[in-house]
N, C-alpha and C. Protein backbone atom coordinates (compact mmCIF):
# COMPACT_ATOMS: atom_id res chain seq x y z
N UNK A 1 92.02 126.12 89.91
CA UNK A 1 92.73 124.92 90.32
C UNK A 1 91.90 123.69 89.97
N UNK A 2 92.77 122.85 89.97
CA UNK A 2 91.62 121.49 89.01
C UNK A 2 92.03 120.52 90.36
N UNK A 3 90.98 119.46 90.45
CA UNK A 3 90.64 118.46 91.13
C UNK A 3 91.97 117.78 91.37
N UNK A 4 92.82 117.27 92.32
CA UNK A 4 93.94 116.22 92.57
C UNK A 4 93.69 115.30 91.76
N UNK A 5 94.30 114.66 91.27
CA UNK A 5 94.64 112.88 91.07
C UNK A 5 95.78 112.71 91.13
N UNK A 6 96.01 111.57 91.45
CA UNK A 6 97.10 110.17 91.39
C UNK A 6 97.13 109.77 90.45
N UNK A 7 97.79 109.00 89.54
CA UNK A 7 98.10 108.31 88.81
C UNK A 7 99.24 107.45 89.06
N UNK A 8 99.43 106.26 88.35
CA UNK A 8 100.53 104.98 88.63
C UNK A 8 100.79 104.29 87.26
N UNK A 9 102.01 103.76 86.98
CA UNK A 9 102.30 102.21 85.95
C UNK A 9 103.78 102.00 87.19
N UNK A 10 103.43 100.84 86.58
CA UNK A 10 104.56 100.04 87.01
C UNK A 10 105.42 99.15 85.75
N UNK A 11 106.23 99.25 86.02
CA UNK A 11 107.00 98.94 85.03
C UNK A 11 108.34 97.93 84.77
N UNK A 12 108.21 96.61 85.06
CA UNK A 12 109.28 95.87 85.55
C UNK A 12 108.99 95.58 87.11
N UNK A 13 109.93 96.35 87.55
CA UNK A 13 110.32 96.16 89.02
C UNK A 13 110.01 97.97 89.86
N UNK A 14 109.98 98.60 88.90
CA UNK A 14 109.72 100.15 88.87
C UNK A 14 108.28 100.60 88.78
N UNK A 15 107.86 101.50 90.12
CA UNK A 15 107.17 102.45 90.36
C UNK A 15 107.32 103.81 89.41
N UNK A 16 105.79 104.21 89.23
CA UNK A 16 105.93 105.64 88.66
C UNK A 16 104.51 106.16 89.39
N UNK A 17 104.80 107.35 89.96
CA UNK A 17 103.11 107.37 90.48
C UNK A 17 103.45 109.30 89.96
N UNK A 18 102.42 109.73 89.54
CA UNK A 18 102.21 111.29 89.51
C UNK A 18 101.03 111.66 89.92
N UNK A 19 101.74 113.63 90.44
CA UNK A 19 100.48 113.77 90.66
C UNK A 19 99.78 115.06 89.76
N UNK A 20 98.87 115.36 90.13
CA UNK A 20 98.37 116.77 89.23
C UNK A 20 97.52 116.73 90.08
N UNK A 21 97.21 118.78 89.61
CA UNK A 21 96.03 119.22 90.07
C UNK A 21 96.17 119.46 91.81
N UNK A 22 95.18 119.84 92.13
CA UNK A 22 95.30 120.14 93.66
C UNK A 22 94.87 118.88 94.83
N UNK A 23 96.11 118.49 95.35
CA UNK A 23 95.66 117.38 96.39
C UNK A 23 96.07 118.02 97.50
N UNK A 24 94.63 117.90 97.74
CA UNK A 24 94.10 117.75 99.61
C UNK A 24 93.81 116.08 100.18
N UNK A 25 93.54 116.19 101.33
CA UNK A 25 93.76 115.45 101.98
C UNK A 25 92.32 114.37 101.86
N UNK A 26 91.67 115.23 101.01
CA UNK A 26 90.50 114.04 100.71
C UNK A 26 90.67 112.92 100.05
N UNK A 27 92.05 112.82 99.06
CA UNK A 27 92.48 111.87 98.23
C UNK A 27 93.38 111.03 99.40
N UNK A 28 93.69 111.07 100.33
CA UNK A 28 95.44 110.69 101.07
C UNK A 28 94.84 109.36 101.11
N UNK A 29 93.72 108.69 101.35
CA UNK A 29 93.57 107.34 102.00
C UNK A 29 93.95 106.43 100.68
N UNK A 30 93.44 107.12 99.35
CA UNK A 30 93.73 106.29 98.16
C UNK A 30 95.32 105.89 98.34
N UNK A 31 96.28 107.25 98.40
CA UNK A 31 97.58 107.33 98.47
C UNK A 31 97.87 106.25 99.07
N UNK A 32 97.73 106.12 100.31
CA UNK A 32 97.84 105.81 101.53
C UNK A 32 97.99 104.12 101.60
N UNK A 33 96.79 103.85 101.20
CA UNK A 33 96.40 102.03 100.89
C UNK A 33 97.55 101.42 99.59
N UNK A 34 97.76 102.43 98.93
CA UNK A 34 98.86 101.59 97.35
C UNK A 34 99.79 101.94 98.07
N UNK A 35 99.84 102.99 98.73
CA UNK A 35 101.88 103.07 99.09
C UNK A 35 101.95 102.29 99.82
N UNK A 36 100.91 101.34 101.04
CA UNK A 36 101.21 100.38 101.72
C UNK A 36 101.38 99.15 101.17
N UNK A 37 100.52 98.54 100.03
CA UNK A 37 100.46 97.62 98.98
C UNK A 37 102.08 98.31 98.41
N UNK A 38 102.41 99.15 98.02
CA UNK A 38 103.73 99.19 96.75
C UNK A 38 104.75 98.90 97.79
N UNK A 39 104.85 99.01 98.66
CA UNK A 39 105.97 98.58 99.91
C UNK A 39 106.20 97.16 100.26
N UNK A 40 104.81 96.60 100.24
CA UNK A 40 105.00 95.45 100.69
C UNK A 40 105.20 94.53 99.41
N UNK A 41 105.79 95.32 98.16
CA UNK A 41 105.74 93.78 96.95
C UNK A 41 107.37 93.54 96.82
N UNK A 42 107.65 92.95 97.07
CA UNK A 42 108.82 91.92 97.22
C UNK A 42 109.52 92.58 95.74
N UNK A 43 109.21 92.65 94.78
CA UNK A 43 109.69 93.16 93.77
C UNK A 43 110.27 94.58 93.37
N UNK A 44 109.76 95.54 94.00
CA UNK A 44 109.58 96.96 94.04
C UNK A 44 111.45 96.62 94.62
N UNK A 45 111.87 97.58 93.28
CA UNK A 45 113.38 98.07 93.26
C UNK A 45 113.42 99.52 93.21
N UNK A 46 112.38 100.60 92.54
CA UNK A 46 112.82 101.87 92.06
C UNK A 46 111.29 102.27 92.46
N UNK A 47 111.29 103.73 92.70
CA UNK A 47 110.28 104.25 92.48
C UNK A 47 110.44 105.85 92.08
N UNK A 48 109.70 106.53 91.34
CA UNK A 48 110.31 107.59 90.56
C UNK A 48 108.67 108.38 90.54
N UNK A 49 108.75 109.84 91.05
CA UNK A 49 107.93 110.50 91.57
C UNK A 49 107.97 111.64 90.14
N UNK A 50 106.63 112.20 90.37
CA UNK A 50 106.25 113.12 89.02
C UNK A 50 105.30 114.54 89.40
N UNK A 51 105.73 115.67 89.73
CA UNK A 51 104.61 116.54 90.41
C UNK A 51 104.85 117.87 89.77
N UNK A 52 105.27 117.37 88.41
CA UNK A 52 105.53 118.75 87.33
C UNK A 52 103.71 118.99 87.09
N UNK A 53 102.84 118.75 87.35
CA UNK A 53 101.27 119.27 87.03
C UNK A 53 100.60 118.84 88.36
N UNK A 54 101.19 118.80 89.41
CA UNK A 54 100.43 119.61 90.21
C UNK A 54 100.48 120.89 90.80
N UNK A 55 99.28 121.49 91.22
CA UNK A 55 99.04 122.84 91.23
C UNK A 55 99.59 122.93 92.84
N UNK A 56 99.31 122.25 93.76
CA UNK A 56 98.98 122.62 95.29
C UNK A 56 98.86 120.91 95.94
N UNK A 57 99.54 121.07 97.25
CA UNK A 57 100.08 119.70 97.54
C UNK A 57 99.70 120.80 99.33
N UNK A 58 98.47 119.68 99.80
CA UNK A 58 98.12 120.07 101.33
C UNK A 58 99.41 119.11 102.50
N UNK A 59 99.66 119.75 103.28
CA UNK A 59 100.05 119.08 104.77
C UNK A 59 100.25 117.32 104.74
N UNK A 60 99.28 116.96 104.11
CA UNK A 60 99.00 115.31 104.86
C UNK A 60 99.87 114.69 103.39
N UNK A 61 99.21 115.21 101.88
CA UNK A 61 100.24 114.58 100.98
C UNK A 61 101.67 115.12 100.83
N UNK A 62 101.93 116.23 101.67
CA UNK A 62 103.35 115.85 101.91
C UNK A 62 103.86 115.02 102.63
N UNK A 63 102.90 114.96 103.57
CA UNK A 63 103.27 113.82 104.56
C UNK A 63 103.50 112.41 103.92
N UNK A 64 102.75 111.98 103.21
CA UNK A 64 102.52 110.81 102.42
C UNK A 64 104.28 110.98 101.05
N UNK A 65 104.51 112.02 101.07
CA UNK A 65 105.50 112.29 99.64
C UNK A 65 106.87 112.05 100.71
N UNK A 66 106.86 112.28 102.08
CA UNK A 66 108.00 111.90 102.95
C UNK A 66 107.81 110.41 103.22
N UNK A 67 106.90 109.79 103.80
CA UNK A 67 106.49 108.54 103.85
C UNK A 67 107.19 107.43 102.48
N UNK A 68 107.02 108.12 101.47
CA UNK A 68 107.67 107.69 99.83
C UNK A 68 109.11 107.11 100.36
N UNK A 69 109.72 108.72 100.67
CA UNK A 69 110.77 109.19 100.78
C UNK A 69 111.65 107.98 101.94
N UNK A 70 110.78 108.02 103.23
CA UNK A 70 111.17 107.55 104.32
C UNK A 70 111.57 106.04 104.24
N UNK A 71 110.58 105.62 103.57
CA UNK A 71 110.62 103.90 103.20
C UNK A 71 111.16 103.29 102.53
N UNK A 72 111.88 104.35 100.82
CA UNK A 72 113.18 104.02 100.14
C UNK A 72 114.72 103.70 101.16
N UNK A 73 114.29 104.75 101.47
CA UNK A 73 115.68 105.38 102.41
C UNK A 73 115.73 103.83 103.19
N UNK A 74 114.69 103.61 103.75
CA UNK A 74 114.94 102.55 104.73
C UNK A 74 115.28 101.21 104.24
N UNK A 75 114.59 100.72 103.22
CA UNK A 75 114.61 99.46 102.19
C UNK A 75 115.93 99.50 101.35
N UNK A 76 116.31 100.77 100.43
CA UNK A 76 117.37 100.59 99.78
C UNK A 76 118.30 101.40 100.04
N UNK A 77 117.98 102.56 101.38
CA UNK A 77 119.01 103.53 101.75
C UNK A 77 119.41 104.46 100.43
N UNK A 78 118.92 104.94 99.83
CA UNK A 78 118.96 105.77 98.94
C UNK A 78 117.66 106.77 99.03
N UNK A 79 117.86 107.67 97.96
CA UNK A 79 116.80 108.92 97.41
C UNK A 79 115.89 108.66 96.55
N UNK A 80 114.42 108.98 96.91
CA UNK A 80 113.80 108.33 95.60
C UNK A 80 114.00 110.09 94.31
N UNK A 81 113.78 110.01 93.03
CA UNK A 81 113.81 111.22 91.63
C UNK A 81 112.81 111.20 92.43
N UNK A 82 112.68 113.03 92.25
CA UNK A 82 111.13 113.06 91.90
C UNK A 82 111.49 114.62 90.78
N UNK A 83 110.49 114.34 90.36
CA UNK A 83 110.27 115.52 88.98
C UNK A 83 109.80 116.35 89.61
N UNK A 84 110.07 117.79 89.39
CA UNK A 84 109.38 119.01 89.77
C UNK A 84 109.44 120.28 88.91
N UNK A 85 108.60 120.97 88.38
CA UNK A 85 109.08 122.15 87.32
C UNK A 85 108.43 123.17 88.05
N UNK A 86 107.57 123.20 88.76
CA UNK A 86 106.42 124.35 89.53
C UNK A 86 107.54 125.11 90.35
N UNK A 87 108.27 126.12 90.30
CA UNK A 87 108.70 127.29 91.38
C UNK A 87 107.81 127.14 92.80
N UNK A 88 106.43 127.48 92.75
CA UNK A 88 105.82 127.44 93.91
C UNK A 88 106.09 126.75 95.17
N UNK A 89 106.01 124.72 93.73
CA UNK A 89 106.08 123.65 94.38
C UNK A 89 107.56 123.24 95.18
N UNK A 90 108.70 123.42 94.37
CA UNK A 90 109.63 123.74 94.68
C UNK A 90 109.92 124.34 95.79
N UNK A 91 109.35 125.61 96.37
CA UNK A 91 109.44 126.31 97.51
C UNK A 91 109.19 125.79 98.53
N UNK A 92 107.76 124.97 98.51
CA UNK A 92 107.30 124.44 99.41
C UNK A 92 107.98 122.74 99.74
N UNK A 93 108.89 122.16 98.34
CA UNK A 93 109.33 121.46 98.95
C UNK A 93 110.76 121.69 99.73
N UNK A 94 111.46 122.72 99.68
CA UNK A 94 112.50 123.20 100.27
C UNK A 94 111.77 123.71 101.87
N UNK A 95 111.10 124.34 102.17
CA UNK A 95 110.10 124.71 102.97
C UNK A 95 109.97 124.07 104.40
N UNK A 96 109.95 122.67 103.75
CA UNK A 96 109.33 121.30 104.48
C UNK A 96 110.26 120.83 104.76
N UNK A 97 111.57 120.76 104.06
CA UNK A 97 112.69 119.96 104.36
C UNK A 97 112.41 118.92 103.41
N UNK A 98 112.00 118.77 101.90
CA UNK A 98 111.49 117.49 101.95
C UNK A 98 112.69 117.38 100.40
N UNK A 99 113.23 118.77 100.20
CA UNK A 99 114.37 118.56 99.36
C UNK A 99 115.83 118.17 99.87
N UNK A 100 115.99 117.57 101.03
CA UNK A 100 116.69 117.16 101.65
C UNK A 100 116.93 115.31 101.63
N UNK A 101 115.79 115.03 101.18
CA UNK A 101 115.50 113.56 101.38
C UNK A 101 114.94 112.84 99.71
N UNK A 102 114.59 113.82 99.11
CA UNK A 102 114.85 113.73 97.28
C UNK A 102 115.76 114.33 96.85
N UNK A 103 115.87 113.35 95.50
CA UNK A 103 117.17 113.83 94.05
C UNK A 103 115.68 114.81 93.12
N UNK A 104 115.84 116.24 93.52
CA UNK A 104 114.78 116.98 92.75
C UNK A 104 115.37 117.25 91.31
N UNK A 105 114.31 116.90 90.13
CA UNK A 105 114.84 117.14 89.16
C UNK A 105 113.52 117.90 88.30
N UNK A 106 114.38 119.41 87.52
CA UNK A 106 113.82 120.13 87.09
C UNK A 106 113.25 120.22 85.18
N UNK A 107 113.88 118.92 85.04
CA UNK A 107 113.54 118.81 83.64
C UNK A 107 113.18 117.22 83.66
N UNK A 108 111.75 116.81 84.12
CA UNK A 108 111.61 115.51 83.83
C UNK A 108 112.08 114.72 82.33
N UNK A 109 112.75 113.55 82.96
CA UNK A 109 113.39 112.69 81.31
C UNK A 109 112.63 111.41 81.52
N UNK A 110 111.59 111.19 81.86
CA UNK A 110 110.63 109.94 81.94
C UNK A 110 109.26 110.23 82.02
N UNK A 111 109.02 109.16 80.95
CA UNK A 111 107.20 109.56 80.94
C UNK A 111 106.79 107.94 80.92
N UNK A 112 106.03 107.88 81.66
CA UNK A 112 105.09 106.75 81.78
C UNK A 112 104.05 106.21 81.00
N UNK A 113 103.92 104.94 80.48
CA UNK A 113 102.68 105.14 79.62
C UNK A 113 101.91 103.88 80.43
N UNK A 114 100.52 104.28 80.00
CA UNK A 114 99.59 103.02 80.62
C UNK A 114 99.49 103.61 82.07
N UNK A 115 99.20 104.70 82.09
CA UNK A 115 99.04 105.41 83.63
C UNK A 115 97.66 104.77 84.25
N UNK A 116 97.11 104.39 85.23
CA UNK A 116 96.74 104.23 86.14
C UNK A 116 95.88 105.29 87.11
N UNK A 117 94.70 105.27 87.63
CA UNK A 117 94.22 106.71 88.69
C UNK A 117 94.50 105.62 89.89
N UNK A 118 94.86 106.15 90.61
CA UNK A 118 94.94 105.35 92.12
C UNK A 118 93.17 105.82 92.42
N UNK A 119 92.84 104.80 92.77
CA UNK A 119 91.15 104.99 93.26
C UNK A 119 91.19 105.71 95.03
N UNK A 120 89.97 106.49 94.68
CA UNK A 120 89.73 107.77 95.72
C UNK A 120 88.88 106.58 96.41
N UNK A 121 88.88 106.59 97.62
CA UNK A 121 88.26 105.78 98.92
C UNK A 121 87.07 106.43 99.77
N UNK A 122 86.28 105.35 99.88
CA UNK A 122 85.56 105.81 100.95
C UNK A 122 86.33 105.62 102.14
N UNK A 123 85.95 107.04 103.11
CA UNK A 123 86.58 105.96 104.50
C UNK A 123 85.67 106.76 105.43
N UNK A 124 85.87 106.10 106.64
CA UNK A 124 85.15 107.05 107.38
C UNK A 124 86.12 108.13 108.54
N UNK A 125 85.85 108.68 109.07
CA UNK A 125 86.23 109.62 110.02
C UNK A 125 87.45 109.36 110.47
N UNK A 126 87.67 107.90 111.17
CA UNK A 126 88.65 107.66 111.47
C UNK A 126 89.64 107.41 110.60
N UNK A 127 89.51 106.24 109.69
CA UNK A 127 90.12 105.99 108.63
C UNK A 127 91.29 107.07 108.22
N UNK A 128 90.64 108.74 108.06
CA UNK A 128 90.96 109.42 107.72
C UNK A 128 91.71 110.26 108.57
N UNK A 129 91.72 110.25 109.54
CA UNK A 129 92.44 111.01 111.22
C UNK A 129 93.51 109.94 110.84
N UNK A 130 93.36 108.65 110.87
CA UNK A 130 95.19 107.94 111.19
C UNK A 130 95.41 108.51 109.98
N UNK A 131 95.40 108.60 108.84
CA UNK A 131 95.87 108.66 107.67
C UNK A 131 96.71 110.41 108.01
N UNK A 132 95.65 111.21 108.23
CA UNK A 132 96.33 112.35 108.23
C UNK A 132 97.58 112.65 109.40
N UNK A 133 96.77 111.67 110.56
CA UNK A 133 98.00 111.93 111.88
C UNK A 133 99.34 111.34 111.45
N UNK A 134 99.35 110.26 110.96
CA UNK A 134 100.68 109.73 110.12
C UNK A 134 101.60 110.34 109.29
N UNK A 135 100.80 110.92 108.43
CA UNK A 135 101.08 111.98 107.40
C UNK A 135 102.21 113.06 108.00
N UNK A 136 101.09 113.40 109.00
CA UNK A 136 101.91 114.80 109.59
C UNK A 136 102.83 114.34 110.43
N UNK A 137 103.28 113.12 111.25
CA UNK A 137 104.32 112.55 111.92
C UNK A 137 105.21 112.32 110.97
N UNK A 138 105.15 111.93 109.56
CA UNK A 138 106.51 112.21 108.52
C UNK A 138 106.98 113.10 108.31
N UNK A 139 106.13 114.37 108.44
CA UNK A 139 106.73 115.61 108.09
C UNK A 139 107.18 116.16 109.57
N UNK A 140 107.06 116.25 110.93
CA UNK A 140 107.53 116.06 112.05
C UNK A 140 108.89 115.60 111.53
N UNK A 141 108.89 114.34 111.54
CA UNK A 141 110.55 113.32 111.13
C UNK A 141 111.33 114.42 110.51
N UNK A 142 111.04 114.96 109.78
CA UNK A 142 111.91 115.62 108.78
C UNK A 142 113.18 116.28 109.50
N UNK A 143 112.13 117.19 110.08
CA UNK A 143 113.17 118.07 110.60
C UNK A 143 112.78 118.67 112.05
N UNK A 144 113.65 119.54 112.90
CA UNK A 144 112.75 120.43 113.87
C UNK A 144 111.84 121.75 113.53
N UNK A 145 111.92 122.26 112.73
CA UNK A 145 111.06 123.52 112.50
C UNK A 145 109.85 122.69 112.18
N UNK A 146 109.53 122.05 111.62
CA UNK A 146 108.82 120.75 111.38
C UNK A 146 107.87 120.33 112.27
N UNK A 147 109.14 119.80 112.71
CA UNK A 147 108.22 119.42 114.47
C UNK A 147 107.52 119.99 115.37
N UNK A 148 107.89 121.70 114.84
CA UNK A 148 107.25 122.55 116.22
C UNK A 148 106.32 122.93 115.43
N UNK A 149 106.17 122.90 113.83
CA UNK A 149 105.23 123.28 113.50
C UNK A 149 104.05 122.38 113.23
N UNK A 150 104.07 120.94 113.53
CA UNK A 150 102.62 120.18 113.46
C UNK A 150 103.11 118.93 114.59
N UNK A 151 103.69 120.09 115.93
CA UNK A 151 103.44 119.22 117.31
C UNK A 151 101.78 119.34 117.45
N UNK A 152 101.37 120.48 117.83
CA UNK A 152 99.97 120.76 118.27
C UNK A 152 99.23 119.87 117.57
N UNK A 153 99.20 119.93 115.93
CA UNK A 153 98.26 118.87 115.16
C UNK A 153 98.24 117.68 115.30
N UNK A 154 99.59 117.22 115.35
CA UNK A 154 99.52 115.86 115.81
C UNK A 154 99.09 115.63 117.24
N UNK A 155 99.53 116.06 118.09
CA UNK A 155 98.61 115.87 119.35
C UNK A 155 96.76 115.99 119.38
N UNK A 156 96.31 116.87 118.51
CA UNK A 156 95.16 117.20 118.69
C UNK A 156 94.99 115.80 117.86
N UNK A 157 95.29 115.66 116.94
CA UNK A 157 94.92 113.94 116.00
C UNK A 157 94.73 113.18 117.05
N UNK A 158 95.86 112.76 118.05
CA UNK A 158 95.87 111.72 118.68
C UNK A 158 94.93 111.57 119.58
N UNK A 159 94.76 112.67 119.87
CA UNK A 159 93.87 112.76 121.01
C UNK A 159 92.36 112.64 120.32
N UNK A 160 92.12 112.82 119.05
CA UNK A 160 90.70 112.92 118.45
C UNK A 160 90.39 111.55 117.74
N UNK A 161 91.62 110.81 117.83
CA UNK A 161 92.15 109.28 117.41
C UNK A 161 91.58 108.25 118.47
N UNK A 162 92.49 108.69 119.52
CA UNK A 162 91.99 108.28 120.93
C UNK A 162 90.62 107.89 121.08
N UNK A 163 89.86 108.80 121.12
CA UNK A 163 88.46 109.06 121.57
C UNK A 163 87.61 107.97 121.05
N UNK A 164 88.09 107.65 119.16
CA UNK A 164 86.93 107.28 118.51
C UNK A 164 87.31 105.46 118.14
């Protein structure tokens, strides 16, 4: 399995962010900081998702791939594309509920040029607890099997949130 990255162009008024490789949750804060920046630009009309080369997608960047999801829905009430060719990945996004809330498409027809790495962050401890407790409260949203399955985590977050 090869290292996660992000990647991004923007294009007009249009988002493109992909991912590859295996993302864990050590990358989410990078995610995390541009999807808050790509939300807040007044311009942002489209955004169009790419995860035909990644290998493995942990808990928190799904969380972050509903978060995508959650904030179209809310801004333009629609579905954001996202590309997918991986069977695995596929499974796991049916899994999650998270093919419920994307237009999944199995033969990407867009390629980006002038790609972008979203920069990996330092953060510290905490930084990284909201990031992940958030994460997993999108995937909660989704659905109820969902919910019962990262009640405990999210409580233990909050409570390890709490403290610090």
């Amino acid at each position: 399995m090869t290292d996660g990255q992000i990647l991004y162009s923007k294009v007009a008024n249009r988002y493109f962010i992909k991912f590859t490789g295996t993302l864990r949750y050590t990358i989410s804060r990078g995610l995390d900081v541009f999807l808050n920046k790509m939300f807040e630009d007044p311009a942002l009309e489209d955004v169009l998702l790419d995860i035909s080369e990644a290998e493995y997608f942990d808990s928190t960047n799904l969380g972050l791939l509903a978060k995508i999801a959650s904030q179209m829905q809310k801004r333009f009430n629609r579905k954001v594309t996202l590309f997918s060719t991986n069977p695995n990945i596929n499974f796991l996004l049916d899994n999650m509920g998270l093919n419920k809330v994307f237009i999944i498409v199995d033969k990407p027809d867009f390629t980006a040029e002038n790609l972008q790495k979203i920069p990996d962050l330092q953060d510290t401890e905490r930084e990284r607890a909201l990031v992940i407790l958030e994460a997993h409260r999108q995937l909660m949203a989704l659905n109820e099997t969902n919910h019962d399955t990262f009640k405990s985590i999210v409580e233990l977050l909050e409570k390890d949130v709490s403290k610090s």
